[in-house]
C-alpha atoms as a PDB file:
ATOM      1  CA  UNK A   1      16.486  -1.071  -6.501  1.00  0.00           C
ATOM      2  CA  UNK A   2      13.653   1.591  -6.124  1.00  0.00           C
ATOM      3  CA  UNK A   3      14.236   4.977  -6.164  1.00  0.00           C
ATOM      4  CA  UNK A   4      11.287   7.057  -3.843  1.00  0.00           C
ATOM      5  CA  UNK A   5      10.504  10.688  -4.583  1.00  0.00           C
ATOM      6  CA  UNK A   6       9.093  13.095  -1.939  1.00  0.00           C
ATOM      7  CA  UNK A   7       7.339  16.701  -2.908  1.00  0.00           C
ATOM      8  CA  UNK A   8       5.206  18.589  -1.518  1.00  0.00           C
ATOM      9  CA  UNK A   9       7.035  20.140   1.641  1.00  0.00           C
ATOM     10  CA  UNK A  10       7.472  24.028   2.803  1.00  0.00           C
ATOM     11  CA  UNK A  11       6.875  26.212   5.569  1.00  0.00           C
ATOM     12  CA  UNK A  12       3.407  26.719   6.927  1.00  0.00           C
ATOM     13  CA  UNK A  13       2.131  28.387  10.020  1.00  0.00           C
ATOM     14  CA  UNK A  14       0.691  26.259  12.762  1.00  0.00           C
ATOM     15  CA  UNK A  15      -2.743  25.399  11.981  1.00  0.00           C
ATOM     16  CA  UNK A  16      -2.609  24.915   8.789  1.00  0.00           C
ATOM     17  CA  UNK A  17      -2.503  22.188   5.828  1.00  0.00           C
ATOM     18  CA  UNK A  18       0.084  20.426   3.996  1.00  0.00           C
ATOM     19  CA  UNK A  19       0.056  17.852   1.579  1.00  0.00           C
ATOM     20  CA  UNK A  20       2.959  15.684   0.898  1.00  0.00           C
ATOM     21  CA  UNK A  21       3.009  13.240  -2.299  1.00  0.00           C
ATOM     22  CA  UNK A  22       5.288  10.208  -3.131  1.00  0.00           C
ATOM     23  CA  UNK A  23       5.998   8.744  -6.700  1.00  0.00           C
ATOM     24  CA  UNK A  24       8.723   5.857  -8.083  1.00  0.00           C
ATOM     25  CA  UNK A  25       9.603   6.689 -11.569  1.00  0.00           C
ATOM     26  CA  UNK A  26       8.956   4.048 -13.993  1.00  0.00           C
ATOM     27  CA  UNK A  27       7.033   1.937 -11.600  1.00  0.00           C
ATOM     28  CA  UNK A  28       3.542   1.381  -9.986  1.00  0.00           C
ATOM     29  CA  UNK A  29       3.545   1.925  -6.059  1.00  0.00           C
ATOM     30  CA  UNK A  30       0.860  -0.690  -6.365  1.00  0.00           C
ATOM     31  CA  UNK A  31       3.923  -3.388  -6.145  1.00  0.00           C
ATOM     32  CA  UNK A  32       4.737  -2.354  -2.678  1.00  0.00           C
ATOM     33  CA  UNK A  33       3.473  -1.569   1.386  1.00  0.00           C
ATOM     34  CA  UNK A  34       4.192   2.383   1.776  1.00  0.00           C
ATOM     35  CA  UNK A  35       4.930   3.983   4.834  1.00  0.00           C
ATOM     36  CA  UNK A  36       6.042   7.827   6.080  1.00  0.00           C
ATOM     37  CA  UNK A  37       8.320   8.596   8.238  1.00  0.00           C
ATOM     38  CA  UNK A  38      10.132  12.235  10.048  1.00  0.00           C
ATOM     39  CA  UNK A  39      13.030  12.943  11.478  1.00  0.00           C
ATOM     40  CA  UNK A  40      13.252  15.923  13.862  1.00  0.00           C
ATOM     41  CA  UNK A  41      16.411  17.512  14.540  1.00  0.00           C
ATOM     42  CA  UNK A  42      18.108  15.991  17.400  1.00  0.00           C
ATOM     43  CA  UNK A  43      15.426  12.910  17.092  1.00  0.00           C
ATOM     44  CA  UNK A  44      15.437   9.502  15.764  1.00  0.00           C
ATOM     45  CA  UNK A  45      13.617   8.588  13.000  1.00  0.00           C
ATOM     46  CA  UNK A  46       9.887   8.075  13.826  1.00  0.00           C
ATOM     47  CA  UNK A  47       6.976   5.993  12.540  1.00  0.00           C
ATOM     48  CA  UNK A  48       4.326   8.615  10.841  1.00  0.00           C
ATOM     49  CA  UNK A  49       1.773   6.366   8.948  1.00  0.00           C
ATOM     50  CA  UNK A  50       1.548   3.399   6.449  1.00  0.00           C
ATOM     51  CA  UNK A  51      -0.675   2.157   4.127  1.00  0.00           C
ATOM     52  CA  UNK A  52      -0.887  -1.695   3.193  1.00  0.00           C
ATOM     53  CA  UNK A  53      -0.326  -3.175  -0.325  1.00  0.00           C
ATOM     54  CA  UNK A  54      -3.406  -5.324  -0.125  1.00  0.00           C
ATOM     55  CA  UNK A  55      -6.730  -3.332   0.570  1.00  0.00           C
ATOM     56  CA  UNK A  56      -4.845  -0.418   1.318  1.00  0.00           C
ATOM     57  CA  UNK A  57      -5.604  -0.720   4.645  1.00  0.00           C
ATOM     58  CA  UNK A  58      -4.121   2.470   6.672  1.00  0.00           C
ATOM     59  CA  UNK A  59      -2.402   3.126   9.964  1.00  0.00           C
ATOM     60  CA  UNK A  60      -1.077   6.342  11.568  1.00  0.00           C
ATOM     61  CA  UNK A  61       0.763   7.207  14.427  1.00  0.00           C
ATOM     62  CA  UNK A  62      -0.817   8.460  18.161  1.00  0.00           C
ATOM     63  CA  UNK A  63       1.006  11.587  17.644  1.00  0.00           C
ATOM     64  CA  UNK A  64      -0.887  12.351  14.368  1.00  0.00           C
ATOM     65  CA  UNK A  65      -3.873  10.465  14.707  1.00  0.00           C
ATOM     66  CA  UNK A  66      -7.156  12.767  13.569  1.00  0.00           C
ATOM     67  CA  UNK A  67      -4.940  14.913  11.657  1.00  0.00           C
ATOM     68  CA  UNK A  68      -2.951  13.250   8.957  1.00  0.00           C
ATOM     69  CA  UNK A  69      -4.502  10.494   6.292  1.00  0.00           C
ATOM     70  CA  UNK A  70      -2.407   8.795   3.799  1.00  0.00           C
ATOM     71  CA  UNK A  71      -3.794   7.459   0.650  1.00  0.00           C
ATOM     72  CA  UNK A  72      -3.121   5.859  -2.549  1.00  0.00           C
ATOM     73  CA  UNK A  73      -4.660   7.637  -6.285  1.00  0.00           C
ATOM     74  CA  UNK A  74      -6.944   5.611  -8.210  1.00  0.00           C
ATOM     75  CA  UNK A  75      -3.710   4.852 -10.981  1.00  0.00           C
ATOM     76  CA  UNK A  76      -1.362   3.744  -7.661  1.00  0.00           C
ATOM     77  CA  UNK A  77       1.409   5.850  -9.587  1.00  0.00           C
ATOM     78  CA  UNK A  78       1.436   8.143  -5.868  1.00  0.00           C
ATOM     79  CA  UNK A  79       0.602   7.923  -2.360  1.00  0.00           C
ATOM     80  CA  UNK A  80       0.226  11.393  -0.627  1.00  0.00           C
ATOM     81  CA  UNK A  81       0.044  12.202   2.899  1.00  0.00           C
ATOM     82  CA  UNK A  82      -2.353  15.157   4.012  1.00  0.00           C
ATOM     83  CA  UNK A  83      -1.661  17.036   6.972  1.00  0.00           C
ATOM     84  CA  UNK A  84      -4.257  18.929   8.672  1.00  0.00           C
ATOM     85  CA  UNK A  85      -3.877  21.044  11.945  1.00  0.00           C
ATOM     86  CA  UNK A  86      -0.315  21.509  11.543  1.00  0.00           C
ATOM     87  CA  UNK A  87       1.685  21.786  14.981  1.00  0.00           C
ATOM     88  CA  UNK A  88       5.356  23.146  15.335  1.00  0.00           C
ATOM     89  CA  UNK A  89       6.331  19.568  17.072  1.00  0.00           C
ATOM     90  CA  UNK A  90       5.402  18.350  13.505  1.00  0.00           C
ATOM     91  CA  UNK A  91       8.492  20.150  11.605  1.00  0.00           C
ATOM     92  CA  UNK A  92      10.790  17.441  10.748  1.00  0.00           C
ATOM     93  CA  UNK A  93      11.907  15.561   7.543  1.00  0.00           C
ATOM     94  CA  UNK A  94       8.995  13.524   6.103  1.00  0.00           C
ATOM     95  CA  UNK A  95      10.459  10.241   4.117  1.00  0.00           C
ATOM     96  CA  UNK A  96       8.374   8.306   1.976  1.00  0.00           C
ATOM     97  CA  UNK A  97       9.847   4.628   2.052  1.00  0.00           C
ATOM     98  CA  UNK A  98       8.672   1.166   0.522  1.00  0.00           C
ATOM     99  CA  UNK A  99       8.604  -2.657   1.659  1.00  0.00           C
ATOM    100  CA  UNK A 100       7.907  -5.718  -0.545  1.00  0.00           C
ATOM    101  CA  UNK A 101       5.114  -7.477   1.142  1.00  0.00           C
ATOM    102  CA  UNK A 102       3.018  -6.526   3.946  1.00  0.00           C
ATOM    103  CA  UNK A 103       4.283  -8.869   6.104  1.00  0.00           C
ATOM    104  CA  UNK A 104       7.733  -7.452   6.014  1.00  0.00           C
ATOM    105  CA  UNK A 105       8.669  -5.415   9.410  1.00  0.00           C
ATOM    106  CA  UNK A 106      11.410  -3.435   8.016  1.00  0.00           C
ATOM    107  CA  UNK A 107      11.083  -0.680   4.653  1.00  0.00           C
ATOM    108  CA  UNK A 108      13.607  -1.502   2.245  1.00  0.00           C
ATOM    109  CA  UNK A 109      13.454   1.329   0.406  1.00  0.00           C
ATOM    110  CA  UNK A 110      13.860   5.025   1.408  1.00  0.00           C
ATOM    111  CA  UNK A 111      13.313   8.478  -0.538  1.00  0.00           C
ATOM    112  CA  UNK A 112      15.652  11.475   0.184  1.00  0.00           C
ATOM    113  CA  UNK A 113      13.234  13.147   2.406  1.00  0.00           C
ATOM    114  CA  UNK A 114      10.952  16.514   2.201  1.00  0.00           C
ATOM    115  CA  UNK A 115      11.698  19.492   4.607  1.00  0.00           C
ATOM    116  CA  UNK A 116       8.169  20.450   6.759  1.00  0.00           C
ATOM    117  CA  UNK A 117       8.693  22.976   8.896  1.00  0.00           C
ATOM    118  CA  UNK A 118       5.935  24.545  10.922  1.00  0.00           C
ATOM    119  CA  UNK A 119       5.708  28.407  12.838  1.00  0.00           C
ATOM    120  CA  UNK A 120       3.580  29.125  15.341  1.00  0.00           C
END
C-alpha cells in the first residue's frame, strides 16, 4: 500500500503560476509510473499528465499542453507539476496517483487531492 501526498495548491488569479509537488513517505517515487489528475466540480475525473518510470519520459494532456510540465528531482523522492498560464477552466482537484510498471493502464494508487482554484 502507498500512501501519495499532494502540496502545493491555492488560489491564484488567471495568468499566473502554480506549482504542485508529490512525495510517498518512506519511499522513492523512482519505484513507480506517476501521473496527475483533476476533478472539476460537476466533472469526471480527467487525465492531466504522466511521467514514465523508465526514462522519465513525459506526456500531458491537449487541454494543458504548452502550459504545464511535470518532472521528477534529481533524488526521485518528488515529482512536481508546474503550471504556467493559469486559466479558470483549470480550477479543479489535482491528484497525484502511482502505477507499478509502465505498462500498466490503470493507477493503483491515489493521493487525497490538492484544491487549485483559479480567478479571472
Amino acid at each position: 500500500q502507498v500512501q501519495l501526498v499532494e502540496s502545493g495548491g491555492g488560489l491564484v488569479q488567471a495568468g499566473g503560476s502554480l506549482r504542485l509537488s508529490c512525495v510517498a513517505p518512506g519511499r522513492s517515487l523512482s519505484r513507480y509510473a506517476m501521473g496527475w489528475f483533476r476533478q472539476a466540480p460537476g466533472k469526471e475525473r480527467e487525465f492531466v499528465a504522466s511521467i514514465t518510470k523508465s526514462y522519465s519520459i513525459t506526456y500531458v494532456a491537449d487541454s494543458v499542453k504548452g502550459r504545464f510540465t511535470v518532472s521528477r528531482d534529481n533524488a526521485k523522492t518528488t515529482v512536481s507539476l508546474q503550471m504556467n498560464s493559469l486559466k479558470p477552466e483549470d480550477t479543479a482537484v489535482y491528484y497525484c496517483t502511482a502505477r507499478d510498471t509502465d505498462s500498466e493502464t490503470d493507477y493503483a494508487y491515489w493521493g487525497q487531492g490538492t484544491q487549485v482554484t483559479v480567478s479571472s
